[in-house]
Structure formats: structure tokens, C-alpha cells
PDB file of N, CA and C in Angstrom:
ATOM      1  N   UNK A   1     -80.956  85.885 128.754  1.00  0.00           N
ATOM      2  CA  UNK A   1     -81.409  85.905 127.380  1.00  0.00           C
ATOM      3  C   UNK A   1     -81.967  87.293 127.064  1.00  0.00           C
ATOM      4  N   UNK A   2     -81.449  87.721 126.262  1.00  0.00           N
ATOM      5  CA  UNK A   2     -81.665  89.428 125.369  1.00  0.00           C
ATOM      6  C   UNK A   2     -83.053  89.546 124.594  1.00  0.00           C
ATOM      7  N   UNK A   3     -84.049  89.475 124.503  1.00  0.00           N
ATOM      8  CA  UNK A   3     -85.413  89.705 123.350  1.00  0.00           C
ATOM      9  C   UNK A   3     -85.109  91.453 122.983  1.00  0.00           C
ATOM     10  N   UNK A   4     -84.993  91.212 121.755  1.00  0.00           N
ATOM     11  CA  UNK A   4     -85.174  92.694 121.148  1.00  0.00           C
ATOM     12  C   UNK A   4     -86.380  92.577 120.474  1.00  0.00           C
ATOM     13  N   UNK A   5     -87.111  94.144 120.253  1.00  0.00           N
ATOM     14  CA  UNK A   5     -88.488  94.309 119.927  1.00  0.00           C
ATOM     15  C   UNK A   5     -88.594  94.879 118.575  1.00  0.00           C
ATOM     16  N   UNK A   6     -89.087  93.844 117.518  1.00  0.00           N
ATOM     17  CA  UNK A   6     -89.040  94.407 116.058  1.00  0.00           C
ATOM     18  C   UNK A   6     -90.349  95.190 115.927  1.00  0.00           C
ATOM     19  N   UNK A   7     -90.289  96.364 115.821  1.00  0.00           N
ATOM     20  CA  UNK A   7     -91.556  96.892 115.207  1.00  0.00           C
ATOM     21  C   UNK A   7     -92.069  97.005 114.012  1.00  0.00           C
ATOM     22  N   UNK A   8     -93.122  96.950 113.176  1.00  0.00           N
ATOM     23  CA  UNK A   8     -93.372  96.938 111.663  1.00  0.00           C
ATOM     24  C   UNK A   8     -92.860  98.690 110.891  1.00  0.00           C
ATOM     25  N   UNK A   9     -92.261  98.439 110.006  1.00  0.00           N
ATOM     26  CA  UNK A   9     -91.937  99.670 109.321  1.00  0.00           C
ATOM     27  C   UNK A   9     -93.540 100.246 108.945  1.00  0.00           C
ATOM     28  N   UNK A  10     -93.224 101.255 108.451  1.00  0.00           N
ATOM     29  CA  UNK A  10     -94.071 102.392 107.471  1.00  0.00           C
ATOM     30  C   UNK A  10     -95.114 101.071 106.017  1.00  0.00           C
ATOM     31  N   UNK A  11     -93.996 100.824 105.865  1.00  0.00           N
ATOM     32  CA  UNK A  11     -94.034  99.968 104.622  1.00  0.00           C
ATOM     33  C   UNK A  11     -94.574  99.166 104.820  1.00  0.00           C
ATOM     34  N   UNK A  12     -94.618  98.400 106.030  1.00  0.00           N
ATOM     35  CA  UNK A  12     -95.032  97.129 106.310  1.00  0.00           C
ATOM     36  C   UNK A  12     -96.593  96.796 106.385  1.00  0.00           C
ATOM     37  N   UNK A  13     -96.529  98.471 107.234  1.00  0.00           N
ATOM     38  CA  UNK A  13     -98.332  98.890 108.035  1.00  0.00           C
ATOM     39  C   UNK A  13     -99.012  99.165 106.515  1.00  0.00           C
ATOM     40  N   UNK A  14     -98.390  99.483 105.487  1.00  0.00           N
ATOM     41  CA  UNK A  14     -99.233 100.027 104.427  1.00  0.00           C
ATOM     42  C   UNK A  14     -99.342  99.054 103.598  1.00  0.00           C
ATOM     43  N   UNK A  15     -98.899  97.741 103.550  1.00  0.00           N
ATOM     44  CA  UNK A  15     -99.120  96.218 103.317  1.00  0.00           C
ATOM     45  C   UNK A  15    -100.280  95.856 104.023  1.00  0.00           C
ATOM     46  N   UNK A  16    -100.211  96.104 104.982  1.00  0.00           N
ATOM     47  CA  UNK A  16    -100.983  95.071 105.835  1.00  0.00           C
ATOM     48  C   UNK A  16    -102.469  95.951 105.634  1.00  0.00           C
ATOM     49  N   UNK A  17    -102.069  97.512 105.799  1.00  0.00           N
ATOM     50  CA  UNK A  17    -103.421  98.278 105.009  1.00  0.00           C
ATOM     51  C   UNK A  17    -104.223  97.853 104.019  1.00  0.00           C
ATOM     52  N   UNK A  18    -103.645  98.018 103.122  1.00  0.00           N
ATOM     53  CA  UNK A  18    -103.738  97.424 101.590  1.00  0.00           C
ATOM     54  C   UNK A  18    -104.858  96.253 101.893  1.00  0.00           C
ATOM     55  N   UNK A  19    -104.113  95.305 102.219  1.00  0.00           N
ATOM     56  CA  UNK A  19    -105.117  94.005 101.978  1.00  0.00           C
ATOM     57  C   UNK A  19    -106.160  93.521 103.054  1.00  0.00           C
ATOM     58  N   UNK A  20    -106.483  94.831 103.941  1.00  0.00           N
ATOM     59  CA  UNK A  20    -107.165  94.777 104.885  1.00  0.00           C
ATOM     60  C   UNK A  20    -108.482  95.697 104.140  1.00  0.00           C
ATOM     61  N   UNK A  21    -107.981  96.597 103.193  1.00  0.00           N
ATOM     62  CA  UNK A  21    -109.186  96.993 102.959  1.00  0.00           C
ATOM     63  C   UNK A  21    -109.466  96.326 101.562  1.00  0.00           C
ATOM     64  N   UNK A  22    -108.915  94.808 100.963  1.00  0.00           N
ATOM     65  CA  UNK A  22    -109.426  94.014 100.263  1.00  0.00           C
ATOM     66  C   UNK A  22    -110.328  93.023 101.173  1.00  0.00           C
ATOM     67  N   UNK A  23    -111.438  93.060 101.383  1.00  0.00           N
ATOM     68  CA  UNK A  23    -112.044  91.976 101.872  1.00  0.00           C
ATOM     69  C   UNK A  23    -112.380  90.712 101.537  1.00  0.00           C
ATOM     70  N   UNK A  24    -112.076  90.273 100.356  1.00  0.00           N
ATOM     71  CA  UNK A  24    -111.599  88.976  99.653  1.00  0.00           C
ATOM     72  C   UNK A  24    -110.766  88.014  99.950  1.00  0.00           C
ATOM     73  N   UNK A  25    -109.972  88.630 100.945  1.00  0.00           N
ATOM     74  CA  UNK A  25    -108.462  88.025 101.316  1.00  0.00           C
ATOM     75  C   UNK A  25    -108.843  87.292 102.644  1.00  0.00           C
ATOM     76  N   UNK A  26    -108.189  86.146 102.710  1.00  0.00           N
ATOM     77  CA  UNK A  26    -108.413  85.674 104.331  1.00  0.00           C
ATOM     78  C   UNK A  26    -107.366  86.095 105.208  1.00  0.00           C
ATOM     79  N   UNK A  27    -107.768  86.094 106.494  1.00  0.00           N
ATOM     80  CA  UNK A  27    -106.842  86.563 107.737  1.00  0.00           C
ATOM     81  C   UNK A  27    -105.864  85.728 107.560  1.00  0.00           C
ATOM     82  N   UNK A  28    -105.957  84.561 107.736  1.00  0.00           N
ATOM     83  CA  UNK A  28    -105.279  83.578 108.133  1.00  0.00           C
ATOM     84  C   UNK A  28    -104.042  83.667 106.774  1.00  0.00           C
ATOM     85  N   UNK A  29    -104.326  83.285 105.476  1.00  0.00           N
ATOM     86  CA  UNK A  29    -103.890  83.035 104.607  1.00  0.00           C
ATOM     87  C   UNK A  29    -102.676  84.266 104.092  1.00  0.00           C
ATOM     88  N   UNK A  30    -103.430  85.501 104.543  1.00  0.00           N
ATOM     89  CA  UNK A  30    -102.470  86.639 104.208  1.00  0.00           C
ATOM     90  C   UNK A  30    -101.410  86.782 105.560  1.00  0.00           C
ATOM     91  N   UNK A  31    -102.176  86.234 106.731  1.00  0.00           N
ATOM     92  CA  UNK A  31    -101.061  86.523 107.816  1.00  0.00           C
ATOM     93  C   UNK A  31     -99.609  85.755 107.631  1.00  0.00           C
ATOM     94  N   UNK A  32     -99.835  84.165 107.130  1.00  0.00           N
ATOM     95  CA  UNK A  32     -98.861  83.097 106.688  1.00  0.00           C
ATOM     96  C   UNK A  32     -98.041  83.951 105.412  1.00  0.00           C
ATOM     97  N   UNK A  33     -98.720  84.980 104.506  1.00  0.00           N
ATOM     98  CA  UNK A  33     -97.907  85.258 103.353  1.00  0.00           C
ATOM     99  C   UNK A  33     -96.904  86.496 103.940  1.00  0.00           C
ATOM    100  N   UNK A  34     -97.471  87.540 104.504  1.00  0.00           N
ATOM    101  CA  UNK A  34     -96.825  88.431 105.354  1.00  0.00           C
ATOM    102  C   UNK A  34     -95.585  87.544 106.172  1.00  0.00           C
ATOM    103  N   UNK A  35     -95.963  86.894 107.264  1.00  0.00           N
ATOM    104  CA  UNK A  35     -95.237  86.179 107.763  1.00  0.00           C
ATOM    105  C   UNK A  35     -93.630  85.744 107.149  1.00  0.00           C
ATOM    106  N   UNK A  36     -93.762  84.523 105.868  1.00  0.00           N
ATOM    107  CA  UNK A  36     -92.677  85.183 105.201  1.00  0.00           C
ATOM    108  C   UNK A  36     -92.067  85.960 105.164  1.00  0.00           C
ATOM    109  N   UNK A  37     -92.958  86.852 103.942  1.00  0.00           N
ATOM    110  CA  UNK A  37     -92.012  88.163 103.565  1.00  0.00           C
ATOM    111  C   UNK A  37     -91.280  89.205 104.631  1.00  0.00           C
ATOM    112  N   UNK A  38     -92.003  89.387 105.930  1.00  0.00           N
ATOM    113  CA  UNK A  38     -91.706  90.316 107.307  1.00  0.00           C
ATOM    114  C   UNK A  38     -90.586  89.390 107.233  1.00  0.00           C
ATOM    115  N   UNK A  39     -90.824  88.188 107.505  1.00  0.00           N
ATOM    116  CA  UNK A  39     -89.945  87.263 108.282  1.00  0.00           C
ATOM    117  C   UNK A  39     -90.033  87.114 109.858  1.00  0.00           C
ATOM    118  N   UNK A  40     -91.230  87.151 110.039  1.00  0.00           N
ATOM    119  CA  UNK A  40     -92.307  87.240 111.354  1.00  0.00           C
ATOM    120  C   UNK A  40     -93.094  85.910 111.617  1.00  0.00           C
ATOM    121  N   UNK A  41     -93.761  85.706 113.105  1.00  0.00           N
ATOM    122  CA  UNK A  41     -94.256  84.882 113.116  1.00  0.00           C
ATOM    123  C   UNK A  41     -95.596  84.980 112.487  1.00  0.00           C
ATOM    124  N   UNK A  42     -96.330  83.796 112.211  1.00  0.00           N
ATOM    125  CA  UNK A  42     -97.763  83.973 111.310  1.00  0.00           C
ATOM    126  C   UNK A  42     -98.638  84.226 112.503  1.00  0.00           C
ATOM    127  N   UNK A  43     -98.253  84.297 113.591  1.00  0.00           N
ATOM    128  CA  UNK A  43     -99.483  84.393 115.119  1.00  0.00           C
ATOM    129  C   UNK A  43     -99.086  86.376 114.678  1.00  0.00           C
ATOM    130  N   UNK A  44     -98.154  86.356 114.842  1.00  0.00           N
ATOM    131  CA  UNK A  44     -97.628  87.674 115.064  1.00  0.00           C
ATOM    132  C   UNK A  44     -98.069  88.876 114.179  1.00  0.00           C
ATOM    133  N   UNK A  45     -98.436  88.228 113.429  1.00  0.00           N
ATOM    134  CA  UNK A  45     -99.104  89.160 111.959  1.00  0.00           C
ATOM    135  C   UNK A  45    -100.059  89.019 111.712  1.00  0.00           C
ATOM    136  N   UNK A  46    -100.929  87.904 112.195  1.00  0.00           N
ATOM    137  CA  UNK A  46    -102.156  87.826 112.781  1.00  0.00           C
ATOM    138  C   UNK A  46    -102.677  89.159 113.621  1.00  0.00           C
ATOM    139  N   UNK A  47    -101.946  89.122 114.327  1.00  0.00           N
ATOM    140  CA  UNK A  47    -102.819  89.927 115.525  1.00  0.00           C
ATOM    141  C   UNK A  47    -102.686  91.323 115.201  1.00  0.00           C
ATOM    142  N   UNK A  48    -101.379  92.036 114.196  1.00  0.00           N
ATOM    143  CA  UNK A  48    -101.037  93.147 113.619  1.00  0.00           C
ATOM    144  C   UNK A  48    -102.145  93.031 112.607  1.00  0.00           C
ATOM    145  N   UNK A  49    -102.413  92.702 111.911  1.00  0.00           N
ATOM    146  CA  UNK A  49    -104.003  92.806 111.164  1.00  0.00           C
ATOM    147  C   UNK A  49    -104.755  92.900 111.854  1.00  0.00           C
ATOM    148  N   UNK A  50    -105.115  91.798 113.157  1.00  0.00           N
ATOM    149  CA  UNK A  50    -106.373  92.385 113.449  1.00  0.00           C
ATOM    150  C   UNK A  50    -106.678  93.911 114.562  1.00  0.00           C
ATOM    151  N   UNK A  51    -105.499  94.053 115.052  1.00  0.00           N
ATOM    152  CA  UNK A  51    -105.399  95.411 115.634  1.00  0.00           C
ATOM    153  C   UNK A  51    -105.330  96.375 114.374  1.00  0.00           C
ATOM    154  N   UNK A  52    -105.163  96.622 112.859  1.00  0.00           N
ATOM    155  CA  UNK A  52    -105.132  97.449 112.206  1.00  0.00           C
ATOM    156  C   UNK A  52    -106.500  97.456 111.640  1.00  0.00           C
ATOM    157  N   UNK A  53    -107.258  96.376 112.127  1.00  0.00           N
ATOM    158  CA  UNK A  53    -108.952  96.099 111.322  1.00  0.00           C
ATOM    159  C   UNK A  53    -109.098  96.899 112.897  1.00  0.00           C
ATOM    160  N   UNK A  54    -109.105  97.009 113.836  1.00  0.00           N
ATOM    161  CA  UNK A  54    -110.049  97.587 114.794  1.00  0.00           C
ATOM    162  C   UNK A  54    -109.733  98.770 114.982  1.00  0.00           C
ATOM    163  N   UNK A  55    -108.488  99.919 113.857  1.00  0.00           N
ATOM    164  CA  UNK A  55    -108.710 101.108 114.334  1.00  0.00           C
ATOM    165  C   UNK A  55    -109.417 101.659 112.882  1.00  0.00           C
ATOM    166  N   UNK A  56    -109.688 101.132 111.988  1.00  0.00           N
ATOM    167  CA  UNK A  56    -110.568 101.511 110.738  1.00  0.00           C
ATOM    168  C   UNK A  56    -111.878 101.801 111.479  1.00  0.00           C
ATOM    169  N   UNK A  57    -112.499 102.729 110.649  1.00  0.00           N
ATOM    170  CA  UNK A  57    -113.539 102.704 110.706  1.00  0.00           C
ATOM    171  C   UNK A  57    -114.470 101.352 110.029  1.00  0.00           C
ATOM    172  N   UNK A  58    -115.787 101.032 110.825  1.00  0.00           N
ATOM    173  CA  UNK A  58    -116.371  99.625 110.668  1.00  0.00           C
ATOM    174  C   UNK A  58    -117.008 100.102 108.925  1.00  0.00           C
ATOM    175  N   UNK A  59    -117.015 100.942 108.414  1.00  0.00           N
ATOM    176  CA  UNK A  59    -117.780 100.718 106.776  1.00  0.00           C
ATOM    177  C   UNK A  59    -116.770 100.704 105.787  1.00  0.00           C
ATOM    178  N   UNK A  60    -115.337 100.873 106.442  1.00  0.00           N
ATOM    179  CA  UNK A  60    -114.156 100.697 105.486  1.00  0.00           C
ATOM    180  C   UNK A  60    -114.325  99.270 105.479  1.00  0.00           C
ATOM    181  N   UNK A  61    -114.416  98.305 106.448  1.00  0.00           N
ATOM    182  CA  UNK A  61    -114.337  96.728 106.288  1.00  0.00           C
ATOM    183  C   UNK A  61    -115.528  95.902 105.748  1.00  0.00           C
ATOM    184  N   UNK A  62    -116.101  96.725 106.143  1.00  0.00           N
ATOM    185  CA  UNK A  62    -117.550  96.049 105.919  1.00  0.00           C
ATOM    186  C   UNK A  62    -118.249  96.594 104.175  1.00  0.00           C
ATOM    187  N   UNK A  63    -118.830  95.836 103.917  1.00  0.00           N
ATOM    188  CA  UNK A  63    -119.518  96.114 102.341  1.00  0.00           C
ATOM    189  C   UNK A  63    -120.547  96.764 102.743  1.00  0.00           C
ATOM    190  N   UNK A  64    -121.018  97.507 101.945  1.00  0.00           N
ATOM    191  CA  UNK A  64    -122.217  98.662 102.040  1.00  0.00           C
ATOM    192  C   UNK A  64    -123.716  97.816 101.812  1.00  0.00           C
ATOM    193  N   UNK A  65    -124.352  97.783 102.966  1.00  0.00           N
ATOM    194  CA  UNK A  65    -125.370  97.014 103.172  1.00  0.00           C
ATOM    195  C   UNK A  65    -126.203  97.333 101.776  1.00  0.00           C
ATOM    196  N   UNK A  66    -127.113  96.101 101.669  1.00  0.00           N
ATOM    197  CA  UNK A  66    -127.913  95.904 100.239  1.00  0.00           C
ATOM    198  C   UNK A  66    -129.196  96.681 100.511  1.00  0.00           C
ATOM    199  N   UNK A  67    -129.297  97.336 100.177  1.00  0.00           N
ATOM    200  CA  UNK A  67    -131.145  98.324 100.366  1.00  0.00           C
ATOM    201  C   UNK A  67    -131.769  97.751  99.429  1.00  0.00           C
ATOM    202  N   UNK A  68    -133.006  96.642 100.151  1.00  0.00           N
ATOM    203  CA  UNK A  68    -133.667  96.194  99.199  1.00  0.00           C
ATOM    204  C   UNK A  68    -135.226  97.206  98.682  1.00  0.00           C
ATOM    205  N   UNK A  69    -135.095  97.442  97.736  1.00  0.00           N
ATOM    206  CA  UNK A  69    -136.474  98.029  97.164  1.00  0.00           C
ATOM    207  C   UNK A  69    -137.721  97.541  96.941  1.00  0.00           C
ATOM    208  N   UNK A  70    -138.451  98.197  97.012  1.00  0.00           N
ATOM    209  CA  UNK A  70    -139.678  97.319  97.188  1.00  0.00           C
ATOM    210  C   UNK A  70    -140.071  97.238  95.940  1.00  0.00           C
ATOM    211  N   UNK A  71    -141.035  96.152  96.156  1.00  0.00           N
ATOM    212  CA  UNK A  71    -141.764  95.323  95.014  1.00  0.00           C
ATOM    213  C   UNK A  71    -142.619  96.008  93.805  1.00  0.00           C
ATOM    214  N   UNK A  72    -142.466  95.800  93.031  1.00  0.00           N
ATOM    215  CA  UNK A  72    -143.556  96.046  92.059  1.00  0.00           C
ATOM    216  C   UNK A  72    -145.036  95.721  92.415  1.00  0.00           C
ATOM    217  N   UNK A  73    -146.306  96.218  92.603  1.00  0.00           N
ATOM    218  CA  UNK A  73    -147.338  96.279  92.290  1.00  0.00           C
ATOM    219  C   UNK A  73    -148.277  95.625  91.163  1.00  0.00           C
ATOM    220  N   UNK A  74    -148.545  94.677  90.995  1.00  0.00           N
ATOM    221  CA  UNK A  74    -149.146  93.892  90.151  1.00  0.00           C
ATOM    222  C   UNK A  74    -148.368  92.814  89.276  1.00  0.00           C
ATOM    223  N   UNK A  75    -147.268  92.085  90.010  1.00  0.00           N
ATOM    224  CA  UNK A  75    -146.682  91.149  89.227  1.00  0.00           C
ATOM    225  C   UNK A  75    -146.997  90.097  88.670  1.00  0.00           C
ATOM    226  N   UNK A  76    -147.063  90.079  87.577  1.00  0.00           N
ATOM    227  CA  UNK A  76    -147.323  89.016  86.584  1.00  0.00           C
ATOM    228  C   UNK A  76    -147.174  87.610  86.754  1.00  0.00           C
ATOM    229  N   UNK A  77    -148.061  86.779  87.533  1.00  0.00           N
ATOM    230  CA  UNK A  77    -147.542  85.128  87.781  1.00  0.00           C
ATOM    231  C   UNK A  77    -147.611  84.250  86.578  1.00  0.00           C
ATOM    232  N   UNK A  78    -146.232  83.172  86.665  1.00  0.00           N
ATOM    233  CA  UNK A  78    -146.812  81.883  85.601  1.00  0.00           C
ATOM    234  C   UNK A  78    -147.635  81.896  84.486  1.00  0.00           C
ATOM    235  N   UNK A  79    -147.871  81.663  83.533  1.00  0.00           N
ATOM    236  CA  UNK A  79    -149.138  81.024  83.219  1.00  0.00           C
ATOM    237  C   UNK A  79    -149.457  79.696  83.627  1.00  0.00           C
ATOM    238  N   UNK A  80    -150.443  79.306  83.627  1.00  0.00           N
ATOM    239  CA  UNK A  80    -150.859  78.191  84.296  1.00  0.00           C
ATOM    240  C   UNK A  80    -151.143  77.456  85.921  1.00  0.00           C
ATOM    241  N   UNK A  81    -150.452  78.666  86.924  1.00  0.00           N
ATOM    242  CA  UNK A  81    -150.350  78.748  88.078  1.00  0.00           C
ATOM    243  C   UNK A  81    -151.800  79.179  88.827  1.00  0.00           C
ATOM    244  N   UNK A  82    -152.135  78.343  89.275  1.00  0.00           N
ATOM    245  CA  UNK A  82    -153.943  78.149  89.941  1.00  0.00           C
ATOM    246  C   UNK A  82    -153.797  78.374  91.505  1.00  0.00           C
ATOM    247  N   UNK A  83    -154.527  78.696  92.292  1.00  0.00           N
ATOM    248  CA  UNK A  83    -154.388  78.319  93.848  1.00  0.00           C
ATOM    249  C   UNK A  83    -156.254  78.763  94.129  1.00  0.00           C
ATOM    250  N   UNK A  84    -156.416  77.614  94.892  1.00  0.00           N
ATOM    251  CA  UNK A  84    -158.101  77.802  95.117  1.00  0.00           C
ATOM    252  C   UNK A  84    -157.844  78.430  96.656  1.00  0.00           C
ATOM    253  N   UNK A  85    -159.302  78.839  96.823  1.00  0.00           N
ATOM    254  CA  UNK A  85    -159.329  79.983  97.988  1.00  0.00           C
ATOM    255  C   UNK A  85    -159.494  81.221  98.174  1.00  0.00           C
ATOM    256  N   UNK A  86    -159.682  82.204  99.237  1.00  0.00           N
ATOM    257  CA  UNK A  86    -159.316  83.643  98.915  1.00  0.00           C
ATOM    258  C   UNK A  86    -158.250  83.838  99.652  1.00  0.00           C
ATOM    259  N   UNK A  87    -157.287  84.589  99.602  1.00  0.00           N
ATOM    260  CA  UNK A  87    -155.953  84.591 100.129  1.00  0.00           C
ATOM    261  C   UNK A  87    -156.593  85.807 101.299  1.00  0.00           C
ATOM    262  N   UNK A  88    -156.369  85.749 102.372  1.00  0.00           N
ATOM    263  CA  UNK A  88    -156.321  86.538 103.348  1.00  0.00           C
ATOM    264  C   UNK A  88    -155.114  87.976 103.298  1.00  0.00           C
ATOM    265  N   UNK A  89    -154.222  87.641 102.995  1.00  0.00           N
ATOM    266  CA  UNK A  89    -152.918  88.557 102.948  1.00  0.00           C
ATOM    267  C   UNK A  89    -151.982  88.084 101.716  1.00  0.00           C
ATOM    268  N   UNK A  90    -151.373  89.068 100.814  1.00  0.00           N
ATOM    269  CA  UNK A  90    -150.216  89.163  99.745  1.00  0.00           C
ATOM    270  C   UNK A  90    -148.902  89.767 100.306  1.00  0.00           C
ATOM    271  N   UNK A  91    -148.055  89.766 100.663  1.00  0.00           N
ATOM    272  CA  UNK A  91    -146.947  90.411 100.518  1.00  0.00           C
ATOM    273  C   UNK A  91    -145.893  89.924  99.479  1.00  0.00           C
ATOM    274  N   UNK A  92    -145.788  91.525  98.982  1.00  0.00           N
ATOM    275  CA  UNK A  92    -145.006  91.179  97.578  1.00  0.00           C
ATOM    276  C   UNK A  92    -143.757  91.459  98.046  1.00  0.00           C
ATOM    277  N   UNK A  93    -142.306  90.870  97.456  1.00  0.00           N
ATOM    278  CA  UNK A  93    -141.021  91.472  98.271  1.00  0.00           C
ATOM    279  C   UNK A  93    -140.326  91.546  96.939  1.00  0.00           C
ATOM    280  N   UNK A  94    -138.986  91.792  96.777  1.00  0.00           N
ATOM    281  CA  UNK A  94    -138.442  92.190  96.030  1.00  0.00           C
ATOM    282  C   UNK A  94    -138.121  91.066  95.465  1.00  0.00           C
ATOM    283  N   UNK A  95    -137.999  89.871  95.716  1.00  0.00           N
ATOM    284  CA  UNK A  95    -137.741  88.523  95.028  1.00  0.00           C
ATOM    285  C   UNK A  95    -138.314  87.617  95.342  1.00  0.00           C
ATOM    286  N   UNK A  96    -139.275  87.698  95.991  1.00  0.00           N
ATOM    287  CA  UNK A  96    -140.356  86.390  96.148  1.00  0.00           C
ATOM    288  C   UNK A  96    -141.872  87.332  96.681  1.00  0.00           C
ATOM    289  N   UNK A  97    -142.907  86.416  96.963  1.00  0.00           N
ATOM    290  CA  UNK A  97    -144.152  86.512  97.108  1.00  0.00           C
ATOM    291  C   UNK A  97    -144.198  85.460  98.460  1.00  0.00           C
ATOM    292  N   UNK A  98    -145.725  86.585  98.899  1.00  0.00           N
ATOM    293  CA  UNK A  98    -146.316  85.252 100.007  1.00  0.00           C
ATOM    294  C   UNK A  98    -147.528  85.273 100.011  1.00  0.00           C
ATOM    295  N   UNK A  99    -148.486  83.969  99.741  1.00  0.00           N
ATOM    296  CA  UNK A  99    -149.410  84.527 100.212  1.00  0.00           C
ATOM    297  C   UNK A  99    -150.514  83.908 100.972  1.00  0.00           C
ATOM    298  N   UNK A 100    -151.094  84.332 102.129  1.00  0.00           N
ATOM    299  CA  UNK A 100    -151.234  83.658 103.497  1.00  0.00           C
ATOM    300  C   UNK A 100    -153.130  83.140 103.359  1.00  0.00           C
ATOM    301  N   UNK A 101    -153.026  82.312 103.355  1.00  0.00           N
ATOM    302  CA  UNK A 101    -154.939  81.922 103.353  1.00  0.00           C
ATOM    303  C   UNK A 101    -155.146  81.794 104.895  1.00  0.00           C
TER     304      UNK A 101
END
């Protein structure tokens, strides 16, 4: 029995580029659509994505981490919002409060 070895064209790699640096897209789902169109197996185009995700650099795939900023200084609570006690510690954060008795 003869196995000949199909390699992906130019064209193919710049497909599989493409929607590798859409991160919206699932592995799985784009490997089955590739699959088709190559006329390849869906394992097979699987693994050609994920060998083309591991020679990118990791901030091409990845979303640009969220830098959270810090809090405002004297935020305005509720009206009507009571708490008895003296609070030992406040930490204010960028979307919530804590505060520790």
C-alpha cells in the first residue's frame, strides 16, 4: 500500500492564519469547516491549527490583558444605606467596595 504526503499550500496556511488570529472562532468547529473545503481529515486540521497557534507569538492569540484602574477616592454610597460600627479597613476597587469590621 502507497501513502502519499499532502502538504497544505501557501493558501491554505493563510486560511488557517486568518482565523487563528480571530479568536471568536472555535478549534473544533473551524477544523470540521477547513476539513471540507482542504478535503482533509477534521483530526488533521486540527492539529495544523494547533501547530500554527504555537509558532505565533502568545499576545497575537491572546487578548490584551484588562489593566484595572484604581478607584476613585470618596465614592458616593446609596442613599439610605446604614452599617453600625467602626469599620476597621475600606478597600475601594474599581467595581466594588469592602469593608472589614
Amino acid at each position: 500500500m502507497k501513502r502519499t504526503i499532502k502538504f497544505y499550500s501557501e493558501e491554505e496556511q493563510k486560511e488557517i492564519l486568518k482565523m487563528v488570529n480571530d479568536s471568536s472562532i472555535n478549534v473544533r468547529e473551524a477544523s470540521r469547516m477547513f476539513a471540507k473545503k482542504f478535503n482533509r481529515s477534521a483530526a488533521g486540521v486540527e492539529v495544523k491549527i494547533y501547530k500554527i497557534r504555537r509558532k505565533l507569538p502568545s499576545n497575537v492569540i491572546k487578548p490584551s490583558a484588562v489593566v484595572q484602574q484604581p478607584a476613585e477616592v470618596g465614592i458616593e454610597v446609596p442613599h439610605g444605606m446604614t452599617f453600625e460600627g467602626t469599620p476597621k479597613k475600606i478597600m475601594l476597587h474599581s467595581d466594588h467596595f469592602r469593608i472589614y469590621f
